[in-house]
N, C-alpha and C. Protein backbone atom coordinates (compact mmCIF):
# COMPACT_ATOMS: atom_id res chain seq x y z
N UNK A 1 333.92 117.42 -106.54
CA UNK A 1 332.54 117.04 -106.72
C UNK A 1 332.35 115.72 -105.96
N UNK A 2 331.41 115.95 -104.83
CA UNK A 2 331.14 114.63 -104.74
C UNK A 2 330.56 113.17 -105.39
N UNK A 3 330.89 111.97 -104.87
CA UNK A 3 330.04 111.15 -105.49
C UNK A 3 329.20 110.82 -105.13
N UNK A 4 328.03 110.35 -106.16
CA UNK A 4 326.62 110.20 -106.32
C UNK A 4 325.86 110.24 -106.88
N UNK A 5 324.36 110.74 -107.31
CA UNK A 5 323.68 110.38 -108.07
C UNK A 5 323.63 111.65 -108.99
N UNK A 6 323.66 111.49 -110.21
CA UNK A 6 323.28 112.64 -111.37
C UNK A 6 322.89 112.59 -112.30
N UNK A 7 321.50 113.83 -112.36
CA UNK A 7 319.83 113.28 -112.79
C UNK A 7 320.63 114.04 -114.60
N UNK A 8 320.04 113.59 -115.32
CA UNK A 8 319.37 114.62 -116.62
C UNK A 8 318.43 114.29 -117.35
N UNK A 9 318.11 115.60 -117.37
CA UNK A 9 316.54 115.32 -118.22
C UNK A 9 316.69 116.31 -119.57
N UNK A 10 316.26 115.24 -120.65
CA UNK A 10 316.34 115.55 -121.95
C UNK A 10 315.31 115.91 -122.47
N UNK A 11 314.23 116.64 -122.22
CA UNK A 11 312.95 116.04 -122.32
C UNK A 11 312.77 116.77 -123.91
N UNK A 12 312.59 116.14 -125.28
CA UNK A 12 312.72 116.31 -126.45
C UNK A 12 311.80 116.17 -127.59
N UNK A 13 311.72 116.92 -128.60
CA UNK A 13 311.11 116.65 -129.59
C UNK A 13 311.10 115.15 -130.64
N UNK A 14 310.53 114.33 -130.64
CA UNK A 14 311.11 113.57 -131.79
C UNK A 14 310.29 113.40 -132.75
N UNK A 15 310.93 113.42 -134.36
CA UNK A 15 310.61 113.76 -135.38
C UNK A 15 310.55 112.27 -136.46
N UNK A 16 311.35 111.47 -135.91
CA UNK A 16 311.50 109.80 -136.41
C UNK A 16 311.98 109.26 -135.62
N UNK A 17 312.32 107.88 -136.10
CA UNK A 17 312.59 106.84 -134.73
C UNK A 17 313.91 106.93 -134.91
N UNK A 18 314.46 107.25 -133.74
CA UNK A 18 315.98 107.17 -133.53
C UNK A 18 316.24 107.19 -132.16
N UNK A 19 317.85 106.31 -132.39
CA UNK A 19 318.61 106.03 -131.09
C UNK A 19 319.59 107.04 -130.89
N UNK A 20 319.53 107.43 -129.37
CA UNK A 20 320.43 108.85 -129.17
C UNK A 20 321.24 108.48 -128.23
N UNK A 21 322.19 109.18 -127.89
CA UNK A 21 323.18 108.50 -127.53
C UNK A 21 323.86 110.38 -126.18
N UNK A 22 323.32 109.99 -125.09
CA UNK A 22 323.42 111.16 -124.50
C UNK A 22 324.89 110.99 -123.34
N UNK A 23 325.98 112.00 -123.44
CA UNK A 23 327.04 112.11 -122.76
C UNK A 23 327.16 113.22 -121.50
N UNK A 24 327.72 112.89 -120.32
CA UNK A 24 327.85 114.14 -119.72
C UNK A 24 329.50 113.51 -119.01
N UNK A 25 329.92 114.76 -119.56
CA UNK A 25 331.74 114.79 -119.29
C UNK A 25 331.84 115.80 -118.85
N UNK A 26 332.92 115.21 -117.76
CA UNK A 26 334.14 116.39 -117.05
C UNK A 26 335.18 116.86 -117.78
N UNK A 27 334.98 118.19 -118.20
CA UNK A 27 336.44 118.34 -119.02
C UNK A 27 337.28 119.64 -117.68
N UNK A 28 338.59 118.50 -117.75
CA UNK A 28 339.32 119.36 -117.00
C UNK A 28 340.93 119.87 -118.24
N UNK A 29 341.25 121.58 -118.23
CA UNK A 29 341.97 121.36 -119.50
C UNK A 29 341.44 120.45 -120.81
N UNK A 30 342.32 120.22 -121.47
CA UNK A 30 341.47 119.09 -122.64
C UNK A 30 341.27 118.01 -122.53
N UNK A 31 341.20 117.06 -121.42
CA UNK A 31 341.06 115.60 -120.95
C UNK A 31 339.61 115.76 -120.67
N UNK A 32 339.09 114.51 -121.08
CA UNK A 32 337.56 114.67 -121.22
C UNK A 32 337.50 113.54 -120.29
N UNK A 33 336.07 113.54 -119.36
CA UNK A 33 336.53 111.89 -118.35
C UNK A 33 334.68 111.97 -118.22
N UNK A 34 333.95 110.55 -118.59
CA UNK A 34 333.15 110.14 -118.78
C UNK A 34 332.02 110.31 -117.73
N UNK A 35 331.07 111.24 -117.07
CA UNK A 35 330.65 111.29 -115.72
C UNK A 35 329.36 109.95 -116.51
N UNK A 36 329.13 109.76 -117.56
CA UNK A 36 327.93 109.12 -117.42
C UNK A 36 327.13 108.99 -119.04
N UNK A 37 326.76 107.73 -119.35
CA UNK A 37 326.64 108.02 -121.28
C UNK A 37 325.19 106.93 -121.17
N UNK A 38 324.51 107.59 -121.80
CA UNK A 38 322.75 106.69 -121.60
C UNK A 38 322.81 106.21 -123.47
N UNK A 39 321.93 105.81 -123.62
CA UNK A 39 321.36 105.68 -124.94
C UNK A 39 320.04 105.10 -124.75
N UNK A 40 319.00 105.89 -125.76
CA UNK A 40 317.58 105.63 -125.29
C UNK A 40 317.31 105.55 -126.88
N UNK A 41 316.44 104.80 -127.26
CA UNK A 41 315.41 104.72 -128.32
C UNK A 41 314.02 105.07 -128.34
N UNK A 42 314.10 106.57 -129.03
CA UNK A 42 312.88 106.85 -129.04
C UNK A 42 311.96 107.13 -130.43
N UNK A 43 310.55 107.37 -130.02
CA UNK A 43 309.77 107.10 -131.54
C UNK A 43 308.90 108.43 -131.46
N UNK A 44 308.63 108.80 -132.84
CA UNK A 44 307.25 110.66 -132.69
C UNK A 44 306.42 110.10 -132.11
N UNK A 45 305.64 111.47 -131.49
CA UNK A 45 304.43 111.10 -130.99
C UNK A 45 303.80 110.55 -132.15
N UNK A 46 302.27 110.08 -132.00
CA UNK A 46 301.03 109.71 -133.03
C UNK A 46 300.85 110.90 -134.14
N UNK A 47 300.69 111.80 -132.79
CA UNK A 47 300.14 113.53 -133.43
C UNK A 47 300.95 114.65 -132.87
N UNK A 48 301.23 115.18 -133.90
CA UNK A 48 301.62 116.38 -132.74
C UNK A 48 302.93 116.45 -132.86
N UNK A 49 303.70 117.60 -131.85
CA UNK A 49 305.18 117.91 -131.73
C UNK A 49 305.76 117.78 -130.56
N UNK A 50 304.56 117.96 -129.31
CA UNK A 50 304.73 117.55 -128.20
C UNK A 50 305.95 117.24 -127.64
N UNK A 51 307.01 117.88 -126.78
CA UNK A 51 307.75 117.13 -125.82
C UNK A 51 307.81 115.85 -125.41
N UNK A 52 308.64 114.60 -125.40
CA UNK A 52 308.51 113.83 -125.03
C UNK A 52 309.33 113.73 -123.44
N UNK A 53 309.48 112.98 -122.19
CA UNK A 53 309.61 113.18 -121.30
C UNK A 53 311.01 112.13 -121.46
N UNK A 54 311.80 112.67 -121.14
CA UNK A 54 313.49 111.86 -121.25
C UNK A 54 313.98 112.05 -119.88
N UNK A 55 314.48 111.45 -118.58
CA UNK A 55 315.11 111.69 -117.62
C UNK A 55 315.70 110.43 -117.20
N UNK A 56 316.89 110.61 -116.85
CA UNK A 56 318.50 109.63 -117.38
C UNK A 56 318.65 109.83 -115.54
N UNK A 57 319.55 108.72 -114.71
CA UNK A 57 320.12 108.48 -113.67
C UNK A 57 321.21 107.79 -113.66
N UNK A 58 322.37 108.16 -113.02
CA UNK A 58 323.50 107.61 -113.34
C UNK A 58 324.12 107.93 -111.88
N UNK A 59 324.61 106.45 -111.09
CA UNK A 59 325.73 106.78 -109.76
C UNK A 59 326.95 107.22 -110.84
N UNK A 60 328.04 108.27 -109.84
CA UNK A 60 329.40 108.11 -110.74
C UNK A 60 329.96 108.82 -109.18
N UNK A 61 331.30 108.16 -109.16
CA UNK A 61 332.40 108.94 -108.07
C UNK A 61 332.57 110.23 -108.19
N UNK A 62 333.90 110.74 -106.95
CA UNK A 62 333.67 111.92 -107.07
C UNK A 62 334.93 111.84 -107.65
N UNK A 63 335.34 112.95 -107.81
CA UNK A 63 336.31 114.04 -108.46
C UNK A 63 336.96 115.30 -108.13
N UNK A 64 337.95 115.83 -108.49
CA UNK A 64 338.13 116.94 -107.96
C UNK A 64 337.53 117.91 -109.40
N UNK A 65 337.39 119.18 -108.77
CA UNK A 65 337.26 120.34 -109.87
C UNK A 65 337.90 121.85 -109.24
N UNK A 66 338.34 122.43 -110.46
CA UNK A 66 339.03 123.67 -110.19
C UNK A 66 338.48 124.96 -111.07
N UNK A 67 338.74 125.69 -110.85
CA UNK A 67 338.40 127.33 -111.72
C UNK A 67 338.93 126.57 -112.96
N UNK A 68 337.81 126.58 -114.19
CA UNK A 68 337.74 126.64 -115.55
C UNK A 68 337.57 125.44 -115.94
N UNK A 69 337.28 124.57 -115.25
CA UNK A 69 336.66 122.91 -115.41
C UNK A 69 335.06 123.36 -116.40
N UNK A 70 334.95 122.09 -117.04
CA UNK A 70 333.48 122.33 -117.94
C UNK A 70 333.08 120.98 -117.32
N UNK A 71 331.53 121.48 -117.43
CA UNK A 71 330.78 120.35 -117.69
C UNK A 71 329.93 120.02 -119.05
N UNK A 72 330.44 118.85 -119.66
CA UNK A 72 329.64 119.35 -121.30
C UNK A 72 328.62 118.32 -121.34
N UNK A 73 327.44 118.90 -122.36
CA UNK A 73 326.28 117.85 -122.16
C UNK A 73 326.34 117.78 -123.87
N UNK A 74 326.70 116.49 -124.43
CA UNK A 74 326.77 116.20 -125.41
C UNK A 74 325.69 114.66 -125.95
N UNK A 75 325.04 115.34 -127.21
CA UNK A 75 324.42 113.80 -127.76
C UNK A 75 324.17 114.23 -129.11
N UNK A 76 323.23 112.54 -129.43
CA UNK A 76 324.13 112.13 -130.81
C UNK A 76 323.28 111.28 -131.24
N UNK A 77 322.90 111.37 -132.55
CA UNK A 77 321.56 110.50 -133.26
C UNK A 77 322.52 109.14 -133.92
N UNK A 78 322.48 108.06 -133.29
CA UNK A 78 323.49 107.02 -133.31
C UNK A 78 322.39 105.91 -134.33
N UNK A 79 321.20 105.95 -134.55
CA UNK A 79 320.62 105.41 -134.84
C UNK A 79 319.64 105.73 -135.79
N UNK A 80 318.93 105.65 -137.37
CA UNK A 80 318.14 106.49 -137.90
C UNK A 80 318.24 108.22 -138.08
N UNK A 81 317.78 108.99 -138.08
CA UNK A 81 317.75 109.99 -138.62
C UNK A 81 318.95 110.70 -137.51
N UNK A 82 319.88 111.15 -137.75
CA UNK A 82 320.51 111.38 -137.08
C UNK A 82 320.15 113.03 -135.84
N UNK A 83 319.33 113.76 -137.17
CA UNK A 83 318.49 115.39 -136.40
C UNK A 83 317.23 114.79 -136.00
N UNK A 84 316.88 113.63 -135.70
CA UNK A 84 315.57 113.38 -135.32
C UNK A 84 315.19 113.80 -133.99
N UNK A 85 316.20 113.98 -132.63
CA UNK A 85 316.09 114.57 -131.90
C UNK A 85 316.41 115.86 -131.57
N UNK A 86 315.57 116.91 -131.12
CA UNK A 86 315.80 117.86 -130.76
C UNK A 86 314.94 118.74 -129.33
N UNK A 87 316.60 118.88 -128.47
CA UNK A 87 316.28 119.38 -127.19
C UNK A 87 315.04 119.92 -127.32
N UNK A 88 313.91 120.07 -126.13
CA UNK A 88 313.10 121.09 -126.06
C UNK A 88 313.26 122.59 -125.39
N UNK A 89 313.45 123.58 -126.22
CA UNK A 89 313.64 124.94 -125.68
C UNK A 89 312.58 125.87 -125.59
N UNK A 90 311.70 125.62 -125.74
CA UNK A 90 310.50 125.51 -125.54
C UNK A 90 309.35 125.35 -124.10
N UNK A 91 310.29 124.71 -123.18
CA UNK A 91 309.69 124.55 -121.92
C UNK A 91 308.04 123.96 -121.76
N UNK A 92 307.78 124.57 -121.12
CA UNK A 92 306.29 124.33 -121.01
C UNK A 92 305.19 124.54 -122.65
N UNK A 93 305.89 125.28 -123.05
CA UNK A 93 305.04 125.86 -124.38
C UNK A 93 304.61 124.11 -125.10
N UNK A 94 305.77 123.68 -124.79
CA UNK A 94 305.64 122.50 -125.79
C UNK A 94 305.57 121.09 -125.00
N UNK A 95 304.77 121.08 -123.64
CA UNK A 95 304.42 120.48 -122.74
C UNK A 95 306.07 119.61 -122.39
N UNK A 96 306.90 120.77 -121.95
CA UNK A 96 307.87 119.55 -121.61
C UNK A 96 308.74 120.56 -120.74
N UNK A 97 309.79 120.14 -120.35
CA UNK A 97 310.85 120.67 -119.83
C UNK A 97 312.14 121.03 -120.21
N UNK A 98 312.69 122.06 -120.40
CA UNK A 98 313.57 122.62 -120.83
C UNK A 98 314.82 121.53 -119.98
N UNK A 99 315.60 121.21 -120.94
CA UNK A 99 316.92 119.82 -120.66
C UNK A 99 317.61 120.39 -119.09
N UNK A 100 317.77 119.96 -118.24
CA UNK A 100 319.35 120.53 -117.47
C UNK A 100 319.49 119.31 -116.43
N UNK A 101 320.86 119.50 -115.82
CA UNK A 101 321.34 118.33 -115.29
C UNK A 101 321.43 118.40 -113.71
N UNK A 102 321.00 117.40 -112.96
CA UNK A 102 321.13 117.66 -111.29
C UNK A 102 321.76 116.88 -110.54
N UNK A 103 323.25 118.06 -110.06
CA UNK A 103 324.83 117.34 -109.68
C UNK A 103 324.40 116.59 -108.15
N UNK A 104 325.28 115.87 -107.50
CA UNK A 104 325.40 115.38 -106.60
C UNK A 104 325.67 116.06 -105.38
N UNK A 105 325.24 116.64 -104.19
CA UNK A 105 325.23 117.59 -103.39
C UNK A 105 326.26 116.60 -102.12
């Protein structure tokens, strides 16, 4: 994988105020190696359920990868309600964007 820039967008429901704590790791075999870890504080809308708009940037080097490497997208209510966030799967329905991550070309 080369190095460079890699986008993710969380774009999420929130239900109370909480701090989340978002990971994206290389797991090669069971060694887990850090591509990049945000933490954002966010609050509900006024009204509503609405999507909120989450998109994370992170430089990170490159790496090698082989047949059966993961990429895992892991997070974590580090702050207040811990289920207060939740991905939007929902897409557009719920004015937002369905989460995914954009590697370094």
């Amino acid at each position: 994988m080369p190095a460079g820039s890699w986008q993710l967008v969380a774009d999420g429901i929130i239900t109370h105020e909480v701090t989340v704590k978002f990971d994206l790791l290389f797991r090669h075999e069971s060694q887990d190696t850090v591509i990049g870890t945000w933490q954002q504080t966010l609050a509900p809308r006024p009204v509503g359920f609405d999507a909120q708009p989450i998109e994370l940037t992170i430089d990170a080097p490159a790496f090698n990868i082989s047949a059966g490497d993961q990429l895992v997208f892991r997070y974590a209510g580090e702050m207040g309600l811990a289920m207060s966030y939740i991905p939007n799967g929902e897409g557009d329905r719920a004015k937002g964007r369905i989460p995914f991550v954009t590697m370094p070309r």
